[in-house]
Protein backbone atom coordinates (compact mmCIF):
# COMPACT_ATOMS: atom_id res chain seq x y z
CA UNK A 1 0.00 0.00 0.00
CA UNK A 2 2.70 2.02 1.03
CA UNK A 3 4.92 1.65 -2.38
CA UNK A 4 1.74 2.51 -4.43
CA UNK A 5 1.34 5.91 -2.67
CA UNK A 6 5.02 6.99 -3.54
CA UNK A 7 4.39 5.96 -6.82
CA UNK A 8 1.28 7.99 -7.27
CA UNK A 9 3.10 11.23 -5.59
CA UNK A 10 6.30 10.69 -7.74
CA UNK A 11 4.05 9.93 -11.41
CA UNK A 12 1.58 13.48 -9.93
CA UNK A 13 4.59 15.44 -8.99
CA UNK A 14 6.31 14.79 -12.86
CA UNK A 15 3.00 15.66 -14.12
CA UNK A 16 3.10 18.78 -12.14
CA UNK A 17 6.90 19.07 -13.34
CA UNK A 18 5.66 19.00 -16.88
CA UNK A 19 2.71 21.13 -17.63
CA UNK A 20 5.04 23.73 -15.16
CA UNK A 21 7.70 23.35 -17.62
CA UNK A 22 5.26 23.87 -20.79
CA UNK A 23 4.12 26.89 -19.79
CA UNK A 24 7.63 28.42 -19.04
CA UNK A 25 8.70 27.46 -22.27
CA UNK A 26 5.68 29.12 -24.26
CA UNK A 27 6.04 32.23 -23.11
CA UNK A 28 7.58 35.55 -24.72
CA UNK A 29 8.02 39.12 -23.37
CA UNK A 30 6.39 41.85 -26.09
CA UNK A 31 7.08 45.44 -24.80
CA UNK A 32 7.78 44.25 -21.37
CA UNK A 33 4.85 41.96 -20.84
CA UNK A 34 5.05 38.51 -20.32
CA UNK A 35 2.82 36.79 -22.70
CA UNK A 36 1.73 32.86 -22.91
CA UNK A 37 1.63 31.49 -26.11
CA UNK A 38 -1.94 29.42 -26.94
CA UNK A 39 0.15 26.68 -28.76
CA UNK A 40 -0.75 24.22 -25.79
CA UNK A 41 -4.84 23.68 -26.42
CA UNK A 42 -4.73 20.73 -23.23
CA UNK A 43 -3.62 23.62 -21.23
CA UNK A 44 -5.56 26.65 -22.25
CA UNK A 45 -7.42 28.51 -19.61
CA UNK A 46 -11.13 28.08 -18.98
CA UNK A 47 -13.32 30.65 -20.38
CA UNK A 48 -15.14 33.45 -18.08
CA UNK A 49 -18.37 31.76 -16.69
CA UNK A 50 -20.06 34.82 -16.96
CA UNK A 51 -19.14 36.07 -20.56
CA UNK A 52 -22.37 36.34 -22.12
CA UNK A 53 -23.15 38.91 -18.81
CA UNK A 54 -19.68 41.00 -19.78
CA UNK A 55 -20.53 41.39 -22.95
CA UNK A 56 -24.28 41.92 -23.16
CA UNK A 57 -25.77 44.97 -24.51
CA UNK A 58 -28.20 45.80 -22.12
CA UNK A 59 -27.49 48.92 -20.20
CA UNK A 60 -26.97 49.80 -16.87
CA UNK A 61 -29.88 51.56 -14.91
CA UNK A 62 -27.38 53.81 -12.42
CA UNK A 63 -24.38 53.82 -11.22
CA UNK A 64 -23.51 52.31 -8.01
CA UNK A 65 -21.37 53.32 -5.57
CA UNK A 66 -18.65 49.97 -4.94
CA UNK A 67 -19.00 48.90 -1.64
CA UNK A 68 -16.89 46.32 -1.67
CA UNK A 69 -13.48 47.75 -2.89
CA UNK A 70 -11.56 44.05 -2.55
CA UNK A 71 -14.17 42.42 -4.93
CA UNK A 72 -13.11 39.52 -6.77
CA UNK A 73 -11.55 40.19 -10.51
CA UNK A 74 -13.52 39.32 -13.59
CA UNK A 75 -11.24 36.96 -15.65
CA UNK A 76 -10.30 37.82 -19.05
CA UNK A 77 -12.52 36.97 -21.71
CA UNK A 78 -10.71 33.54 -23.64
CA UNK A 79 -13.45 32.71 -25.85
CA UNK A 80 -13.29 34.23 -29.57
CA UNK A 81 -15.65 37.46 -29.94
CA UNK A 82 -16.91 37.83 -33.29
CA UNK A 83 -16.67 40.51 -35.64
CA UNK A 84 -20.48 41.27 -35.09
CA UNK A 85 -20.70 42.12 -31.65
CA UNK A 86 -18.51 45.21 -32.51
CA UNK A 87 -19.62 45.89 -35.87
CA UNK A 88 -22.65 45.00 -38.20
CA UNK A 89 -21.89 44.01 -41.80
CA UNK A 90 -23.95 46.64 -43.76
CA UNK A 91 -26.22 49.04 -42.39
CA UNK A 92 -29.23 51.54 -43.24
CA UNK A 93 -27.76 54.66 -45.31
CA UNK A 94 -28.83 58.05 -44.04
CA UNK A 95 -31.23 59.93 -46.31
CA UNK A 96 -28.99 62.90 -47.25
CA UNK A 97 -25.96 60.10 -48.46
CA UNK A 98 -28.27 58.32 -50.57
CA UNK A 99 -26.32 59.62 -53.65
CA UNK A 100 -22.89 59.06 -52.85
CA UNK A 101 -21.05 56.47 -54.40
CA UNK A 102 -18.59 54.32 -51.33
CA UNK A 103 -15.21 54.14 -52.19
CA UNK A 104 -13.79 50.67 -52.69
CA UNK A 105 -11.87 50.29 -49.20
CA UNK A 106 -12.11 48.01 -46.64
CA UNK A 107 -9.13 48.01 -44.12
CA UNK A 108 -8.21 44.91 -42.57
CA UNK A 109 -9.91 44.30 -39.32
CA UNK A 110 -9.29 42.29 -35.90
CA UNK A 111 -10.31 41.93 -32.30
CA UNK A 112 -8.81 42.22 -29.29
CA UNK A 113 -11.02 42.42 -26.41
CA UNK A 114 -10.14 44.76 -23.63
CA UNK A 115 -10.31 43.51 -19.97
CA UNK A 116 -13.38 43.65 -18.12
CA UNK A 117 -11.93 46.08 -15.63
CA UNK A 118 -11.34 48.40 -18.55
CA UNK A 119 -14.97 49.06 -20.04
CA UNK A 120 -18.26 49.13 -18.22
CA UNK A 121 -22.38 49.71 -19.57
CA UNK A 122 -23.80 52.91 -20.57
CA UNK A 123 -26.25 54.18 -17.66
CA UNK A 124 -29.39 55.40 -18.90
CA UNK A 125 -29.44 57.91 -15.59
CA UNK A 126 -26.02 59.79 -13.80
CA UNK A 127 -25.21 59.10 -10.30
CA UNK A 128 -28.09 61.49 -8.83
CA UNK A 129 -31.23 59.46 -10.74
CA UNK A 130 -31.70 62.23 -13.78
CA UNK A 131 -32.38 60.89 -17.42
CA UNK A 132 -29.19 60.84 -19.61
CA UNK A 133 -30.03 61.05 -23.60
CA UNK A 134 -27.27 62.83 -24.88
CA UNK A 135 -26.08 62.07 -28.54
CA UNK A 136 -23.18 60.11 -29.23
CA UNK A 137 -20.20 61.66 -30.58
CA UNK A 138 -16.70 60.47 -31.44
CA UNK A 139 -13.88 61.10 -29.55
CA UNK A 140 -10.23 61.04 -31.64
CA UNK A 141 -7.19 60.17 -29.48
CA UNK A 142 -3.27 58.82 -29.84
CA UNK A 143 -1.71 55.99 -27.99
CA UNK A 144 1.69 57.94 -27.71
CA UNK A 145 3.04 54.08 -27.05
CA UNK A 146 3.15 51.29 -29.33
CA UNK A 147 -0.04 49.77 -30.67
CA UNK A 148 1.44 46.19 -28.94
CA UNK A 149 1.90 47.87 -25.51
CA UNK A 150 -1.28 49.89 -25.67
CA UNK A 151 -3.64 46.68 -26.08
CA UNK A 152 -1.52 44.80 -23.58
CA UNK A 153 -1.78 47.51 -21.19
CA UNK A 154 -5.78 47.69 -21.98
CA UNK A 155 -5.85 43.49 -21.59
CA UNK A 156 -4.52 43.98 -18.34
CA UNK A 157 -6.56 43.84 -15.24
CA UNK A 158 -6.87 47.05 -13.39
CA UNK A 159 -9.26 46.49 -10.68
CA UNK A 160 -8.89 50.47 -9.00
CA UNK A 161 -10.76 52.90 -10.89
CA UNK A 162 -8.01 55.04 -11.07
CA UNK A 163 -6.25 52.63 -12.93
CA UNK A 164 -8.79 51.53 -15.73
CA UNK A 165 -8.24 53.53 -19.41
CA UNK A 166 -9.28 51.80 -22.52
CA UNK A 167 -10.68 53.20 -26.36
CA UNK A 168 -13.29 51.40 -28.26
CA UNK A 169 -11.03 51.06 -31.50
CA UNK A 170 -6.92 51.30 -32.42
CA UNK A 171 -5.82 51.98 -35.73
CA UNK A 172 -2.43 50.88 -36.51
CA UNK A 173 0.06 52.28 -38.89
CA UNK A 174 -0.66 50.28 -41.84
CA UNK A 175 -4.75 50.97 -41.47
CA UNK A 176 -5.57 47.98 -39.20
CA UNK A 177 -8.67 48.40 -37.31
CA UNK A 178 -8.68 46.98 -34.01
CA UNK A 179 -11.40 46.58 -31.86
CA UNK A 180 -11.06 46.47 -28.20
CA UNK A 181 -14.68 47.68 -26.33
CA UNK A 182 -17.65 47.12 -28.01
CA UNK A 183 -19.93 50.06 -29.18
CA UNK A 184 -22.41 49.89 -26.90
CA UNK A 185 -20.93 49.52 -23.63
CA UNK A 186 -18.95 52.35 -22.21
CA UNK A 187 -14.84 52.56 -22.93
CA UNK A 188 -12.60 54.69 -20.20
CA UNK A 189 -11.19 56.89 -22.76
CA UNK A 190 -11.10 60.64 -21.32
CA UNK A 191 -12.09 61.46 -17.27
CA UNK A 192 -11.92 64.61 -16.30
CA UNK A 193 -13.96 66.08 -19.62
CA UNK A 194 -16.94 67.86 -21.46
CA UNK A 195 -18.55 68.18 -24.87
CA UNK A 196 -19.36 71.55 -25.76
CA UNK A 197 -22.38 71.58 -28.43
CA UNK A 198 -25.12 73.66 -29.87
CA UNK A 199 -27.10 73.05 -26.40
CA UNK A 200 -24.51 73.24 -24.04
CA UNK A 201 -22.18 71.28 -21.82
CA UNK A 202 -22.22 67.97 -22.34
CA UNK A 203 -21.05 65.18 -19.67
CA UNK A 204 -22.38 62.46 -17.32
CA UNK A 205 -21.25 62.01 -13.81
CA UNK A 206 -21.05 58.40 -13.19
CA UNK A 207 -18.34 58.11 -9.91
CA UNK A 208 -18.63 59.97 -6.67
CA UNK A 209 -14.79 59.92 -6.76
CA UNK A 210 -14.16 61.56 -10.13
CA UNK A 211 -15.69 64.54 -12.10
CA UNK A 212 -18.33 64.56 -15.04
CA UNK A 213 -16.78 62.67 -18.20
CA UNK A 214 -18.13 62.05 -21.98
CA UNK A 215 -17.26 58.85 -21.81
CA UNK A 216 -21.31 57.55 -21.14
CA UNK A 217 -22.09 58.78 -24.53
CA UNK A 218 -18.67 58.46 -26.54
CA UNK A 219 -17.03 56.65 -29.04
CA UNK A 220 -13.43 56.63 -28.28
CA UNK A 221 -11.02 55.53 -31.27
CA UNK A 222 -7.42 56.06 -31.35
CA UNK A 223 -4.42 56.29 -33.76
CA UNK A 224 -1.32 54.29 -33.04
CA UNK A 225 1.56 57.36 -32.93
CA UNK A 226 4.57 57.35 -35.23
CA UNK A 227 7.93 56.10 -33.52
CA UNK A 228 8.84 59.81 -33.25
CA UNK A 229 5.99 60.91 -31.36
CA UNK A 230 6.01 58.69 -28.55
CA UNK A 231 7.59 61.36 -25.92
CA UNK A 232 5.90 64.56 -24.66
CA UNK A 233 6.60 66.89 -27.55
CA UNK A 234 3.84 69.45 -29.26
CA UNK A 235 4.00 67.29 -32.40
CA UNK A 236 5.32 64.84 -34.62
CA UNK A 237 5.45 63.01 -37.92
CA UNK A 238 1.67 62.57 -38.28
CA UNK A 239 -0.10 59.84 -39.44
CA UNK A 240 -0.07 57.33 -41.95
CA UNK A 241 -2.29 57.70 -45.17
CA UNK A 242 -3.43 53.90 -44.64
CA UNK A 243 -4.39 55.60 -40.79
CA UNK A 244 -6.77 58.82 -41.95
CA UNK A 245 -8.60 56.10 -44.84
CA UNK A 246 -9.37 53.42 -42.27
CA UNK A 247 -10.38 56.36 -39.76
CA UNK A 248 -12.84 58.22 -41.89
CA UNK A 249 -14.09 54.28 -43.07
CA UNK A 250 -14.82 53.58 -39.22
CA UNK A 251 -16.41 57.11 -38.43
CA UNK A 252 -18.67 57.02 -41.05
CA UNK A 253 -20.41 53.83 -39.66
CA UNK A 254 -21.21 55.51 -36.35
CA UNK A 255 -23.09 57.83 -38.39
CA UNK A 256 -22.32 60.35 -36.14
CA UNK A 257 -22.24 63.79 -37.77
CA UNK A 258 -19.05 66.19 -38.06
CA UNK A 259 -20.87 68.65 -35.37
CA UNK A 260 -20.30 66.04 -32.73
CA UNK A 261 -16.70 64.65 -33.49
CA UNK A 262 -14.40 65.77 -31.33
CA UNK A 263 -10.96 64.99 -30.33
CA UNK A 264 -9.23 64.55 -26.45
CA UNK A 265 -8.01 67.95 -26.42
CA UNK A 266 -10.94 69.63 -27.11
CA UNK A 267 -13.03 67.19 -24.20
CA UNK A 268 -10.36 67.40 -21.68
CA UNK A 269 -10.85 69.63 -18.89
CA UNK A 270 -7.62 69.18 -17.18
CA UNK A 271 -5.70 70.93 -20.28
CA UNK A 272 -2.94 68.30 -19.78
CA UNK A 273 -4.07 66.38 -23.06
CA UNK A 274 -3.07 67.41 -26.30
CA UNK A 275 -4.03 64.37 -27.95
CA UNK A 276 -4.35 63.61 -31.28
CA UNK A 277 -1.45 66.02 -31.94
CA UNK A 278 -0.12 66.53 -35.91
CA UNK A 279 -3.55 65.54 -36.77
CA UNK A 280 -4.81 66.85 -40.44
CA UNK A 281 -8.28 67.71 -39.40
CA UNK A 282 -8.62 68.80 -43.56
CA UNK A 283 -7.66 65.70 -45.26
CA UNK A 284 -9.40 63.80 -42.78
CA UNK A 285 -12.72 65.62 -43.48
CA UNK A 286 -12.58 64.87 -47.16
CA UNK A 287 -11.89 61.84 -46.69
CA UNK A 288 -14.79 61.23 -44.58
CA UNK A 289 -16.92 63.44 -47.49
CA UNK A 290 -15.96 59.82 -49.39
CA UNK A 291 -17.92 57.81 -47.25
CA UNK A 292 -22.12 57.78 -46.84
CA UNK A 293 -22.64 57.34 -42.84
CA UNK A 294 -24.57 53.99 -41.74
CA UNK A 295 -25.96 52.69 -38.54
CA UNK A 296 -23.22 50.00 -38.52
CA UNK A 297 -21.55 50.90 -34.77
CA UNK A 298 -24.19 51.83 -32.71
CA UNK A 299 -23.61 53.52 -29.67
CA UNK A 300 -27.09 52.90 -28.17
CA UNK A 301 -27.22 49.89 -25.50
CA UNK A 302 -30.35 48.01 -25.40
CA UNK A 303 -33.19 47.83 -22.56
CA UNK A 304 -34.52 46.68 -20.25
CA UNK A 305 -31.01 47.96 -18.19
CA UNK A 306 -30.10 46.02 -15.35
CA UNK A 307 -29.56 47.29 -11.50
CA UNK A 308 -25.84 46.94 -11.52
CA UNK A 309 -22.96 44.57 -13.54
């Protein structure tokens, strides 16, 4: 009895031994974050429980003070989101684009979903109770870092508010769109900020610890910056032209009109953001002229909302 209980401990511990030695030996560091390769599928993680709840559309009725500040971590979303739940393949064309003509471009497109931590619903009331039906607009930012470090960092828990930044889309260099938060639920993209429009101020106070923010009725994309830009300088090389043709493509699906997009400088209260800087707000508008606006990324969450995530 006693020899076949070592031999079950020894034949468990090389086991053990094994699948530890695996995963050590599938891993790679990309701008200074460990990554594990998936090239083991008897080892890959299990999937979040609770997925079809983190990504739902339905929004949120109010937010909710935490309570609990040492909740337990949502884990990262393994299972492979499709296309669709950011992005609809055609859409309805808006009555004044009926006669333009769209130009034959379609950039190349991939996911890769933020963590939970990072993106939250839209509330259909502020932190006091009151209605909130603003329009959506579209927020234009810059990563500053690298478009590898900039999802990692946005795939990385961050369970302290403080912490938590995200965009909805990235758009790298060569005019890849990558989608990270879908439409409908509410990316961290500028805090301390305001929309001023034809009616007035514009934002949505959704924390008792931080100030009013666009971010419950904003679509946040952002352009990955040139090598030379990634310091605190006024400006830099700009953009690619693969960058502004993907970018007016994507905008014009929101069908958000040019009134109401905006950038992070203009939003940003604390004047410390001066993001999207060397941008050609000219060639980006013609561009966009190009391109009839659809209903293909909708901003809108659906109802009934639920008390709290």
């Amino acid at each position: 009895m006693r020899k076949t209980l070592q031999v079950f401990i020894i034949l468990s511990l090389s086991v053990i031994a094994i699948v530890l030695g695996a995963y050590s030996g599938n891993a790679e560091v990309v701008e200074g974050i460990k990554i594990r390769l998936s090239s083991i599928p008897a080892l890959s993680l299990p999937s979040d429980p609770d997925a079809s709840s983190t990504l739902s559309s339905a929004c949120a009725l109010k937010p909710i003070a935490k309570k609990n500040k040492s909740a337990r971590v949502p884990p990262a979303i393994r299972e492979q989101v499709p296309l669709s739940r950011f992005r609809q393949e055609s859409g309805a064309i808006a009555k004044d684009d009926l006669t333009q003509t769209q130009p034959n471009y379609t950039p190349r497109e991939v996911v890769a979903l933020a963590h939970p931590t990072n993106f939250g619903r839209r509330f259909v009331q502020d932190l006091f109770g009151n209605p909130v039906n603003q329009e959506p607009i579209v927020v234009l930012h810059e990563t500053v870092g690298s478009a590898q470090g900039t999802i990692g960092f946005f795939q990385t828990p961050h369970p302290n508010d403080d912490d938590q930044v995200s965009y909805h889309t990235l758009i790298r260099e060569d005019g890849t769109v990558t989608y990270l938060v879908p439409p409908d639920r509410r990316a961290f993209g500028a805090g301390n900020s305001v929309f001023e429009s034809a009616i007035g101020t514009e934002a949505v106070k959704t924390n008792p610890d931080f100030p009013p923010s666009v971010n419950n009725f904003a679509y946040h994309i952002s352009l990955v910056t040139p090598p030379d830009g990634r310091n605190n300088a006024s400006r830099h090389s700009g953009y690619t032209r693969a960058q502004y043709q993907s970018l007016a493509w994507l905008v014009a699906k929101t069908g958000v009109s040019e009134s109401r997009i905006t950038t992070h400088r203009l939003v940003d209260r604390s004047r410390q953001r001066i993001d999207p800087r060397s941008f050609d707000t000219q060639n980006f508008l013609r561009l966009l002229s190009f391109y009839p606006k659809t209903n293909d990324i909708s901003t809108q969450c659906s109802t009934p909302a639920v008390e709290a995530e």
